[in-house]
Protein backbone atom coordinates (compact mmCIF):
# COMPACT_ATOMS: atom_id res chain seq x y z
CA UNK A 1 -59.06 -88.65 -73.73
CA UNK A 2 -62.14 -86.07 -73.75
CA UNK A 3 -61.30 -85.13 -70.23
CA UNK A 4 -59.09 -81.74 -69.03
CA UNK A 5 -56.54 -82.21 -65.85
CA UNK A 6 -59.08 -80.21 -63.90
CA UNK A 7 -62.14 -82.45 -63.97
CA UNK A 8 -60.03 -85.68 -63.72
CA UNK A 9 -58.88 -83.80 -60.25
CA UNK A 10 -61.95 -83.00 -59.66
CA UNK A 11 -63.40 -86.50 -60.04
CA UNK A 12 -60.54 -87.77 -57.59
CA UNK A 13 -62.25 -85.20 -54.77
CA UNK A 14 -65.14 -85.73 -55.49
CA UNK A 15 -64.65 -89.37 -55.08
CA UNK A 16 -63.10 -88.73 -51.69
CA UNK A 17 -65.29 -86.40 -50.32
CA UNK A 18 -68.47 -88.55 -51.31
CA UNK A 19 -67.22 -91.39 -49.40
CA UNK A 20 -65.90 -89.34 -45.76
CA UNK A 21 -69.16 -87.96 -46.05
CA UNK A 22 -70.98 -91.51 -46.11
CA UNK A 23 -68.98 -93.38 -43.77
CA UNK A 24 -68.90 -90.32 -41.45
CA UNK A 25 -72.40 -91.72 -40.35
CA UNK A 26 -70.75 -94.59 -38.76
CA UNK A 27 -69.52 -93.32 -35.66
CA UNK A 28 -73.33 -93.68 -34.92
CA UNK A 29 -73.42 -97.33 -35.19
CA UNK A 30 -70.63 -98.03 -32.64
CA UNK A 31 -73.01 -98.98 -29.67
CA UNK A 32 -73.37 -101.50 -27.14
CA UNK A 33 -73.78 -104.48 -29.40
CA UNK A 34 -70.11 -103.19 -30.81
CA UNK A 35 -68.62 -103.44 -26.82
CA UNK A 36 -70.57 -106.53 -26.63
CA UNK A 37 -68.57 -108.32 -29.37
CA UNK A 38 -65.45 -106.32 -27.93
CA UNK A 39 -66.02 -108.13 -24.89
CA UNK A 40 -66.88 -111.72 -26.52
CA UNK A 41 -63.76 -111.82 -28.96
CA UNK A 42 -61.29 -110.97 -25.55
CA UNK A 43 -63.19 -113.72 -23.68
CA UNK A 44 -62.92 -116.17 -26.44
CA UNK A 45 -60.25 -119.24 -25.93
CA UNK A 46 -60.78 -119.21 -30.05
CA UNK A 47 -59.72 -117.67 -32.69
CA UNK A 48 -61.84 -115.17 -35.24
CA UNK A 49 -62.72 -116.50 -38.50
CA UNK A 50 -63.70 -113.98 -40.94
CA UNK A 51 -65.41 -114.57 -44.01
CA UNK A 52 -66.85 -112.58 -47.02
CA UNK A 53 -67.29 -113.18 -50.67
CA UNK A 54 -66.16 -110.67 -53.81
CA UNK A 55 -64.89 -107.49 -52.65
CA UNK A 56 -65.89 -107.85 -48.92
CA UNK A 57 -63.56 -111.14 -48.95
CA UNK A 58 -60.93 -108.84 -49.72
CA UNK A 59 -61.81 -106.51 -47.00
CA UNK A 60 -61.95 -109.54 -44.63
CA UNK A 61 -58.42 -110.61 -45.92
CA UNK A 62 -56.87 -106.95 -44.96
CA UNK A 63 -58.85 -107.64 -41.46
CA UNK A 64 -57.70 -110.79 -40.62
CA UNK A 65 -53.73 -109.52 -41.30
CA UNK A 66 -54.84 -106.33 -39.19
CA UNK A 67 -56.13 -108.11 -35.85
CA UNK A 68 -52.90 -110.66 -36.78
CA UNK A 69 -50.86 -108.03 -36.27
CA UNK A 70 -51.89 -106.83 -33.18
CA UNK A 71 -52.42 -109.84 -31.05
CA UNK A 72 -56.07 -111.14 -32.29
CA UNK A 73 -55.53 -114.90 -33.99
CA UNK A 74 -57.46 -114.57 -37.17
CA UNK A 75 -57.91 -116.72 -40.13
CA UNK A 76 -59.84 -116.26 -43.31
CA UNK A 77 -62.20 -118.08 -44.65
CA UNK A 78 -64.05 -117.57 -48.49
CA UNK A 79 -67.50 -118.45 -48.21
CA UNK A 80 -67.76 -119.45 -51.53
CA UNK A 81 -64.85 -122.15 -50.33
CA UNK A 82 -66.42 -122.55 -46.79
CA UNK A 83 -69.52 -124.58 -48.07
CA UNK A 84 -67.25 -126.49 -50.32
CA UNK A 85 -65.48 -127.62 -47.48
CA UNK A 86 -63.51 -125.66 -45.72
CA UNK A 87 -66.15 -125.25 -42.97
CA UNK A 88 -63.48 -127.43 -41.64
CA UNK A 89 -61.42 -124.24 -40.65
CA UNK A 90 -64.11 -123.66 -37.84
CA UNK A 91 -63.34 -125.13 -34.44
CA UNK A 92 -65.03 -125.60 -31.41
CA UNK A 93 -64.19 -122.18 -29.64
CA UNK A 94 -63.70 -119.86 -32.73
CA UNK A 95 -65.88 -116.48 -33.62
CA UNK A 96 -67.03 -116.28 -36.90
CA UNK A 97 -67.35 -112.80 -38.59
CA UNK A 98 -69.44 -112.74 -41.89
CA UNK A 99 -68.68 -109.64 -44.12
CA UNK A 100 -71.32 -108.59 -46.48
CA UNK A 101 -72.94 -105.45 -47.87
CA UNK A 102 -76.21 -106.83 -48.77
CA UNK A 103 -76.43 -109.81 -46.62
CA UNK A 104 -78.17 -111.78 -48.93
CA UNK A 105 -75.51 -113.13 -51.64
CA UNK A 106 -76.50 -116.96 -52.37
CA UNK A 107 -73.00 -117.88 -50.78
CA UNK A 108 -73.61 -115.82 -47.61
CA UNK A 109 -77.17 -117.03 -47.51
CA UNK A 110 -75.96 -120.72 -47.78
CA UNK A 111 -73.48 -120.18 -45.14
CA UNK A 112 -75.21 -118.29 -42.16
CA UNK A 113 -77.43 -121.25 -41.45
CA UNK A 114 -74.74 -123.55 -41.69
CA UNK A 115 -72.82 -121.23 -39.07
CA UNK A 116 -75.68 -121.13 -36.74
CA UNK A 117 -75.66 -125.33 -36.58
CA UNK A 118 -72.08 -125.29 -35.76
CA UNK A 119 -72.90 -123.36 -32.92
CA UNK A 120 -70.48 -120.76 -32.87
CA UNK A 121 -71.21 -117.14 -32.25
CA UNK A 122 -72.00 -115.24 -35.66
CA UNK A 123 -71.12 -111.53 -36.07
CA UNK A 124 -72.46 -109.71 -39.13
CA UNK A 125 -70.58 -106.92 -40.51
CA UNK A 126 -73.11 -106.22 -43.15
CA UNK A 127 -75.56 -103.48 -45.10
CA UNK A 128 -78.34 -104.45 -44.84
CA UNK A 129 -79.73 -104.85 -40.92
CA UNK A 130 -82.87 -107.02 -42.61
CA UNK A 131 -81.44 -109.40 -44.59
CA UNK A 132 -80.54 -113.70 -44.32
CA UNK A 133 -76.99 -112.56 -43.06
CA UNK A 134 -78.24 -110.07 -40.08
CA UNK A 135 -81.30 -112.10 -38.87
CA UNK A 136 -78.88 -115.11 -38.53
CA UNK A 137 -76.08 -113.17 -36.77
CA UNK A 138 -75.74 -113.15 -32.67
CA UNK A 139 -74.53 -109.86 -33.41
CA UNK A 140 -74.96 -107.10 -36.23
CA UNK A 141 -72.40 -104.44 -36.54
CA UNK A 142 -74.01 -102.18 -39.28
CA UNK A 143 -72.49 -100.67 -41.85
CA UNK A 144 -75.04 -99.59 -43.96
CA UNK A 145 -74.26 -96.32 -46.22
CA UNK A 146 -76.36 -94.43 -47.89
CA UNK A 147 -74.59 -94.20 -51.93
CA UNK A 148 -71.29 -95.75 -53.65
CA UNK A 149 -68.79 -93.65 -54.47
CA UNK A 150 -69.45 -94.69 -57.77
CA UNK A 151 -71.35 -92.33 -60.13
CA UNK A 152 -73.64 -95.63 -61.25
CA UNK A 153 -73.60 -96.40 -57.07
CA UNK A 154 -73.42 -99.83 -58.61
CA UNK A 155 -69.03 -100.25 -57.84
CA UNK A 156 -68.53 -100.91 -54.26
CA UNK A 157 -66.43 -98.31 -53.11
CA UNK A 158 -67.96 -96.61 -50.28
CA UNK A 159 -69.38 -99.76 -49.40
CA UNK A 160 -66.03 -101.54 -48.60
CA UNK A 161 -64.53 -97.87 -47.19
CA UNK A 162 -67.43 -98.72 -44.05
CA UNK A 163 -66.48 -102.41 -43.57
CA UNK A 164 -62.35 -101.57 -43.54
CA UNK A 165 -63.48 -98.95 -41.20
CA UNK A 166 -65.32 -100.93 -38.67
CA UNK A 167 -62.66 -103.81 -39.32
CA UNK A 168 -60.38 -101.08 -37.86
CA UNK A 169 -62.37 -100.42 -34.99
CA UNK A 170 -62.54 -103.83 -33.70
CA UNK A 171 -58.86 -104.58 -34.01
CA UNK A 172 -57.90 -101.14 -32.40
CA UNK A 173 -60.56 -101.66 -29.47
CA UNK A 174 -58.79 -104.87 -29.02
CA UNK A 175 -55.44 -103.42 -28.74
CA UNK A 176 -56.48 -101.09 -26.30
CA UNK A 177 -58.24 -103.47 -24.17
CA UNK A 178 -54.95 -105.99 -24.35
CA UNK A 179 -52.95 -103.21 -23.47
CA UNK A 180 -51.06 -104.32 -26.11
CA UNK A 181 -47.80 -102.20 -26.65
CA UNK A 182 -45.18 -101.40 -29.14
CA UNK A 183 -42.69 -103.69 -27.77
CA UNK A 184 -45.61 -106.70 -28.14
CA UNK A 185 -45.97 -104.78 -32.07
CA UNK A 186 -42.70 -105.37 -32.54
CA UNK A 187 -43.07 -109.49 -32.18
CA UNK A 188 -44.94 -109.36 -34.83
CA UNK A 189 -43.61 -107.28 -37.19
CA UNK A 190 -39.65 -108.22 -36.75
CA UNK A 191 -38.87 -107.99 -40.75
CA UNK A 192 -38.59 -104.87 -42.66
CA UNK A 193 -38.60 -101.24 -41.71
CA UNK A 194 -41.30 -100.87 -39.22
CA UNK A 195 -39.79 -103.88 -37.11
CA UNK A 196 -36.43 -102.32 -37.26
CA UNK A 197 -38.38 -99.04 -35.40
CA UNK A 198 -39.45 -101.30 -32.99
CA UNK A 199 -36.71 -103.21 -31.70
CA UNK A 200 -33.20 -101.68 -33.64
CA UNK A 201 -30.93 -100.21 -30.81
CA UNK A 202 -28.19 -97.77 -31.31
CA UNK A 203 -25.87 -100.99 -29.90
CA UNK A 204 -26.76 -102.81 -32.98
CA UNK A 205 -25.74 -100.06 -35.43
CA UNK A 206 -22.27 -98.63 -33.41
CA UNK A 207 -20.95 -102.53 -33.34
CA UNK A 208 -20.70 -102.80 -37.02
CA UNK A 209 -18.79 -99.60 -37.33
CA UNK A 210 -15.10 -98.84 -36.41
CA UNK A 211 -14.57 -97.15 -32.87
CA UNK A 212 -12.30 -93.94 -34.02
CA UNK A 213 -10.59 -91.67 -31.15
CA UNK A 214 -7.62 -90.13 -30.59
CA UNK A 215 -5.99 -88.45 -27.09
CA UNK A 216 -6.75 -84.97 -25.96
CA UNK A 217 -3.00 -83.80 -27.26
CA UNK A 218 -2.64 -85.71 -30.25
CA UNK A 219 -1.76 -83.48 -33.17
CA UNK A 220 -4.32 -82.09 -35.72
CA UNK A 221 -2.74 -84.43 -38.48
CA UNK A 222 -3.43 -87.44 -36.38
CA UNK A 223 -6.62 -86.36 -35.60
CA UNK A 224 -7.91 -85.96 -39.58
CA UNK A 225 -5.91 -89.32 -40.05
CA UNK A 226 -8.03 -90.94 -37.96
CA UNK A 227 -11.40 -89.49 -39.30
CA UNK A 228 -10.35 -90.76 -42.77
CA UNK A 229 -9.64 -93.83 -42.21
CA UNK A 230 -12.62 -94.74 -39.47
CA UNK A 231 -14.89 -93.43 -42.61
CA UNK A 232 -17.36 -91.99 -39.58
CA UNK A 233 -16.67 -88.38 -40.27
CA UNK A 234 -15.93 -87.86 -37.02
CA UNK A 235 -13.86 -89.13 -33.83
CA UNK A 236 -13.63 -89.09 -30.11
CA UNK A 237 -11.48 -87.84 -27.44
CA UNK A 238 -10.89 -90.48 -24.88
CA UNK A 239 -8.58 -89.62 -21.90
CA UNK A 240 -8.11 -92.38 -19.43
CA UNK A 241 -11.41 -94.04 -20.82
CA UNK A 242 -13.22 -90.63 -20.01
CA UNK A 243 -14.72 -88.98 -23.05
CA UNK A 244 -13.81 -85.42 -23.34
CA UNK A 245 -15.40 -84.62 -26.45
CA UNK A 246 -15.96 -85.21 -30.24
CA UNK A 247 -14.19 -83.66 -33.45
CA UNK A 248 -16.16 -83.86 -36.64
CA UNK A 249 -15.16 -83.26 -40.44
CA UNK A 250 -17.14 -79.98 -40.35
CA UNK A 251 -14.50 -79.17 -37.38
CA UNK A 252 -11.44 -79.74 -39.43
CA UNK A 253 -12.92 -77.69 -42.27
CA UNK A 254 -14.22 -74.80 -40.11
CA UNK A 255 -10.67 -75.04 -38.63
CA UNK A 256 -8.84 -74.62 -42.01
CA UNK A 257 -11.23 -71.41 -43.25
CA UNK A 258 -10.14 -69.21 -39.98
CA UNK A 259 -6.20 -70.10 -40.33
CA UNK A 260 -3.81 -71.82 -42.24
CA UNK A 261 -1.11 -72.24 -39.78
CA UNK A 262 -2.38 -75.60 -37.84
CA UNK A 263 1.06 -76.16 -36.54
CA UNK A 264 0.61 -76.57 -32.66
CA UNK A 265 -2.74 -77.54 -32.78
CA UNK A 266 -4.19 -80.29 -30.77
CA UNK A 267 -7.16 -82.31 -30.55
CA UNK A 268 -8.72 -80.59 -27.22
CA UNK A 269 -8.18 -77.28 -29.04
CA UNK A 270 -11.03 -78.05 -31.95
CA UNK A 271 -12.85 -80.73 -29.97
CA UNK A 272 -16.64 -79.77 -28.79
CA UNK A 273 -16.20 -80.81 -25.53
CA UNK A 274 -20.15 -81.15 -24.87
CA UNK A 275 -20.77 -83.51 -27.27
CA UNK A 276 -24.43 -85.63 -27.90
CA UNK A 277 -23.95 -89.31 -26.31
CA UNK A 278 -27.33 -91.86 -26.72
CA UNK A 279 -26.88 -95.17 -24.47
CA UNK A 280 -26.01 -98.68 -26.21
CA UNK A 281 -29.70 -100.03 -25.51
CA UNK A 282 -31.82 -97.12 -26.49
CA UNK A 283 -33.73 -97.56 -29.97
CA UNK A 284 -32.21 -96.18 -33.02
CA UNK A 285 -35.60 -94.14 -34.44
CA UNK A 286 -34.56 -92.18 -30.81
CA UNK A 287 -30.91 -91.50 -32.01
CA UNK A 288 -32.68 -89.90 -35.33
CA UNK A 289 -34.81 -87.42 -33.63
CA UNK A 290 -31.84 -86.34 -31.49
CA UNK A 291 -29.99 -85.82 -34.55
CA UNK A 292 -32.69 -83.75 -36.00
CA UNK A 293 -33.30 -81.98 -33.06
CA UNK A 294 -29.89 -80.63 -32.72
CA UNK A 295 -28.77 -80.86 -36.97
CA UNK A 296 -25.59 -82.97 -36.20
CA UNK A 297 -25.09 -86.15 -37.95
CA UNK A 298 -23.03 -88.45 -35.75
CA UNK A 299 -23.55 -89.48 -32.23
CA UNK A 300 -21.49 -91.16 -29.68
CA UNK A 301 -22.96 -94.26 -27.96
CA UNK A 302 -22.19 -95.11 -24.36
CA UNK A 303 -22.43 -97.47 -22.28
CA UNK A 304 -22.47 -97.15 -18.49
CA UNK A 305 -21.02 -94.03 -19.54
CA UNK A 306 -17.41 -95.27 -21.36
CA UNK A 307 -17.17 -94.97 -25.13
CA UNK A 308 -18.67 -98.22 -27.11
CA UNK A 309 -19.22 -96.37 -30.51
CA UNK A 310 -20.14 -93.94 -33.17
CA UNK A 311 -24.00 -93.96 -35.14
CA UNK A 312 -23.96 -91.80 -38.22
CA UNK A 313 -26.89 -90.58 -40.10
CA UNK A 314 -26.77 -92.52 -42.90
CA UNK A 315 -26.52 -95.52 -40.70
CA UNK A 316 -29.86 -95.24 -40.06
CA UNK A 317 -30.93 -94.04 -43.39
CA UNK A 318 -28.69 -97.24 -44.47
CA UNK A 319 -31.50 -99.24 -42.64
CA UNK A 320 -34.60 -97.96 -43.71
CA UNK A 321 -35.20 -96.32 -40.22
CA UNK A 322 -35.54 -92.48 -42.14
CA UNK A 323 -38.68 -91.37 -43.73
């Protein structure tokens, strides 16, 4: 390799740079015709068939799971299989978005016609504003850019950047217009991390641990008895099913630097008797900020105010939930 760390960084700048400052041009193209298909696709009893060949199929692919994702049925379709038959895909009602830089690839230029006798509404996201694709289109959403990325502007880099980015702003205009909220996100996304954000509640976590607490006068031996074996690093005070605060590890230890003489000592004497408390049914990414917010690592979890539970930090780490 001929090439020093600095230019290869420089190179992956560059290569950045070149592209934000091509695509930046297409805030300008979002126009009437853009609200227009807005409109059509949220009136449509169909679906949204998008289609592309090479790279922009790709681009289409990441589209279609996109508007999936947030409430838009979408299917992909190849055009180099959609005139070998899979034109079947296409039904009656369905919108069919064609995704080409130049517009005029022998697939694309096959297709478009074919499109046009099915009789279903055509949107071009394409390059090229006079070329087979756009002058078949009921709609052109241009995306035209002025270089590649690519030294040789012969790659299609910046190219792809422009259709991703107008992909984007179709599926989040949608959103918007469905008022389409995290709870409906959280349908679709139900595996994983980011569907555990969505719909994981405190309630979930405490009921899987053990429920440790001891009584305001039990003795300090009992009380780091209990911690131990509940493995929470931390228990409650309950007195007459009222919580009256929470004794943590970090207690006991703090406890033990200041004195060595524990005899007499009673829970109420070390407890922190305003303790945090997060209800049963609130999500668990809340229970984390609190946590952060106030640099404590357990939490107790209520229900109409009586003790159900403890959440500890690396519950939720335990679950994906921190970053």
């Amino acid at each position: 390799m001929n090439k020093s760390i600095e230019e290869i960084i420089n190179f992956g700048k560059t290569t950045i740079q070149s592209e934000l400052d091509n695509v930046a041009n297409l805030v300008n193209f979002i126009d009437e015709t853009f609200a227009k298909v807005i409109v059509l696709i949220l009136e449509s009893n169909g679906r949204v068939i998008i289609t592309g060949i090479g790279k922009s199929a790709i681009i289409a692919q990441k589209i279609v799971a996109t508007m999936n994702s947030t409430g838009t049925p979408s299917i992909f379709m190849h055009a180099a299989d959609a005139i070998h038959g899979d034109l079947g895909i296409i039904q009656k009602d369905d919108i069919v978005i064609a995704i080409s830089k130049s517009g005029n690839t022998p697939e694309i230029k096959v297709l478009a016609p074919l499109l046009k006798q099915f009789g279903n509404k055509l949107i071009a996201i394409v390059g090229n504003t006079d070329s087979v694709l756009a002058n078949s289109a009921d709609f052109v959403l241009n995306t035209t850019v002025a270089k590649e990325a690519c030294p040789n502007n012969l790659a299609p880099t910046t190219s792809t950047t422009a259709q991703l980015l107008m992909g984007d702003a179709l599926a989040v205009s949608l959103l918007k217009c469905k008022n389409f909220t995290s709870q409906d996100f959280s349908r679709y996304h139900p595996g994983g991390a980011l569907g555990k954000r969505l719909y994981l509640t405190v309630r979930d976590i405490a009921k899987q641990n053990e429920q440790p607490m001891v009584l305001p006068n039990d003795s300090i031996k009992t009380v780091i008895v209990e911690i131990s074996k509940r493995r929470l690093g931390a228990t409650v005070v309950i007195e007459n099913g009222r919580i009256l605060g929470m004794i943590t590890d970090g207690d006991i230890r703090r406890l033990i630097e200041k004195t060595t003489d524990l005899k007499g000592i009673v829970a109420s004497d070390i407890m922190n008797g305003n303790p945090k408390t997060i209800e049963a049914d609130s999500l668990a990414v809340n229970a984390i900020e609190t946590m952060r917010e106030n640099k404590i690592s357990q939490m107790i979890v209520t229900e109409n105010q009586q003790y159900i539970g403890l959440v500890h930090i690396h519950d939720l780490n335990k679950e994906g939930l921190i970053a």
